[in-house]
Protein backbone atom coordinates (compact mmCIF):
# COMPACT_ATOMS: atom_id res chain seq x y z
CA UNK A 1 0.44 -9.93 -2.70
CA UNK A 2 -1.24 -6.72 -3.96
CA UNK A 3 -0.01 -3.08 -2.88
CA UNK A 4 -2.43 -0.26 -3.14
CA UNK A 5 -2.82 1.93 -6.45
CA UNK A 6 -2.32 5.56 -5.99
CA UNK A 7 -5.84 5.76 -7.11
CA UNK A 8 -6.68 3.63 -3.65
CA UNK A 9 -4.48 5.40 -1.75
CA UNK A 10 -5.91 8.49 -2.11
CA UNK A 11 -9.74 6.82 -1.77
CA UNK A 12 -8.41 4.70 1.91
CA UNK A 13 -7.31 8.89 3.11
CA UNK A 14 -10.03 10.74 1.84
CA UNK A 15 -11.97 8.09 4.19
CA UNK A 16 -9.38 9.14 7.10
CA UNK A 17 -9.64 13.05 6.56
CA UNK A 18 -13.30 12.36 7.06
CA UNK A 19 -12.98 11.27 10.29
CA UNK A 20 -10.75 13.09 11.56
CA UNK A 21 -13.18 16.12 10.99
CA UNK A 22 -15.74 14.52 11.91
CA UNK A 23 -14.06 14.16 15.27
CA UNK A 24 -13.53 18.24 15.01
CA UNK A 25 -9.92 17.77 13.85
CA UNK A 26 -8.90 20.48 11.28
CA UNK A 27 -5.75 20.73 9.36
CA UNK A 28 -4.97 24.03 11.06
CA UNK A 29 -4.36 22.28 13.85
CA UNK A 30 -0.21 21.84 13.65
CA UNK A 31 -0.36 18.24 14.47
CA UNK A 32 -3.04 17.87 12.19
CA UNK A 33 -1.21 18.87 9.55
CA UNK A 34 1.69 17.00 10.13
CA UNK A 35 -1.28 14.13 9.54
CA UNK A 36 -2.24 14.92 6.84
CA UNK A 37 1.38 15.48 5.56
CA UNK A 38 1.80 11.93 6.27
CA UNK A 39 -1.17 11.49 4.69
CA UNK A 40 0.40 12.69 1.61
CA UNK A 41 3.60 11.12 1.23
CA UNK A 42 1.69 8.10 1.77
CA UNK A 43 -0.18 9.25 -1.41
CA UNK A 44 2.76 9.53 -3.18
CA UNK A 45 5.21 6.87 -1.85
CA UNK A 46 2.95 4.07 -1.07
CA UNK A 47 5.66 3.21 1.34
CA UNK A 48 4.12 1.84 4.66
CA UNK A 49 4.35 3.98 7.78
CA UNK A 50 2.87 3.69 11.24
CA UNK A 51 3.40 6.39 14.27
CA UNK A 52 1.72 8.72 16.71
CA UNK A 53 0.93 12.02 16.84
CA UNK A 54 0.36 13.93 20.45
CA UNK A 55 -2.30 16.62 20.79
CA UNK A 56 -1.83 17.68 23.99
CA UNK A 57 -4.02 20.73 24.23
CA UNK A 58 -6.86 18.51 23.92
CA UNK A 59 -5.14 15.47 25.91
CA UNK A 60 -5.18 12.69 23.15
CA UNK A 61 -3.03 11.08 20.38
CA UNK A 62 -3.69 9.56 17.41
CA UNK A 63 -2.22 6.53 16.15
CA UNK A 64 -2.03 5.50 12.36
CA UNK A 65 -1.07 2.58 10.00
CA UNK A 66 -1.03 2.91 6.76
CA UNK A 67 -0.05 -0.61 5.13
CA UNK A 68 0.52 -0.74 1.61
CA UNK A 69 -0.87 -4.00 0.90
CA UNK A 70 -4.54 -4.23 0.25
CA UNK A 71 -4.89 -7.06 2.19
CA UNK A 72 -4.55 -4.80 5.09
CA UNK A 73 -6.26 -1.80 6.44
CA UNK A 74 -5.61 1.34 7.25
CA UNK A 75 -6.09 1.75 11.06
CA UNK A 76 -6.83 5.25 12.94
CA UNK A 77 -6.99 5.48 16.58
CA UNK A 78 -7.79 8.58 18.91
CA UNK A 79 -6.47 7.84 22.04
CA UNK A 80 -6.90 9.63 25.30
CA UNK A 81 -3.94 10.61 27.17
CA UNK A 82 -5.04 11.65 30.66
């Protein structure tokens, strides 16, 4: 089975980045920036990772995968969290 390139990799989260700011999400938000730092290592390692990140000032969380085979995609959620 196939893992992502680096050069897909950093395609799949450039498609992620854009929605999360297209939800109004910006990297100077602290927990969006530890995103996007996952978002990076990701980049680099390839290594899988999954998780959740709380933002409670605006009462959600946002859940990622980030498979390294192709064959699967790269899944993020915005959850409420009332």
């Amino acid at each position: 089975m196939a893992d992502r390139t680096r050069e897909q990799r950093v395609e799949d989260i450039a498609v992620l980045k854009t929605r999360v700011e297209n939800l109004g999400l910006t990297p100077e938000m602290t927990q969006i920036a530890q995103l996007y730092a996952v978002f990076d290592r990701f980049i680099e390692t390839g290594e899988s990772d999954t998780g959740v990140i709380s933002i409670p000032s605006i009462k959600r969380r946002i859940r990622y995968v980030l498979p390294r085979r192709k064959r699967n995609d790269l899944n993020l959620t915005l959850e409420y969290i009332g």
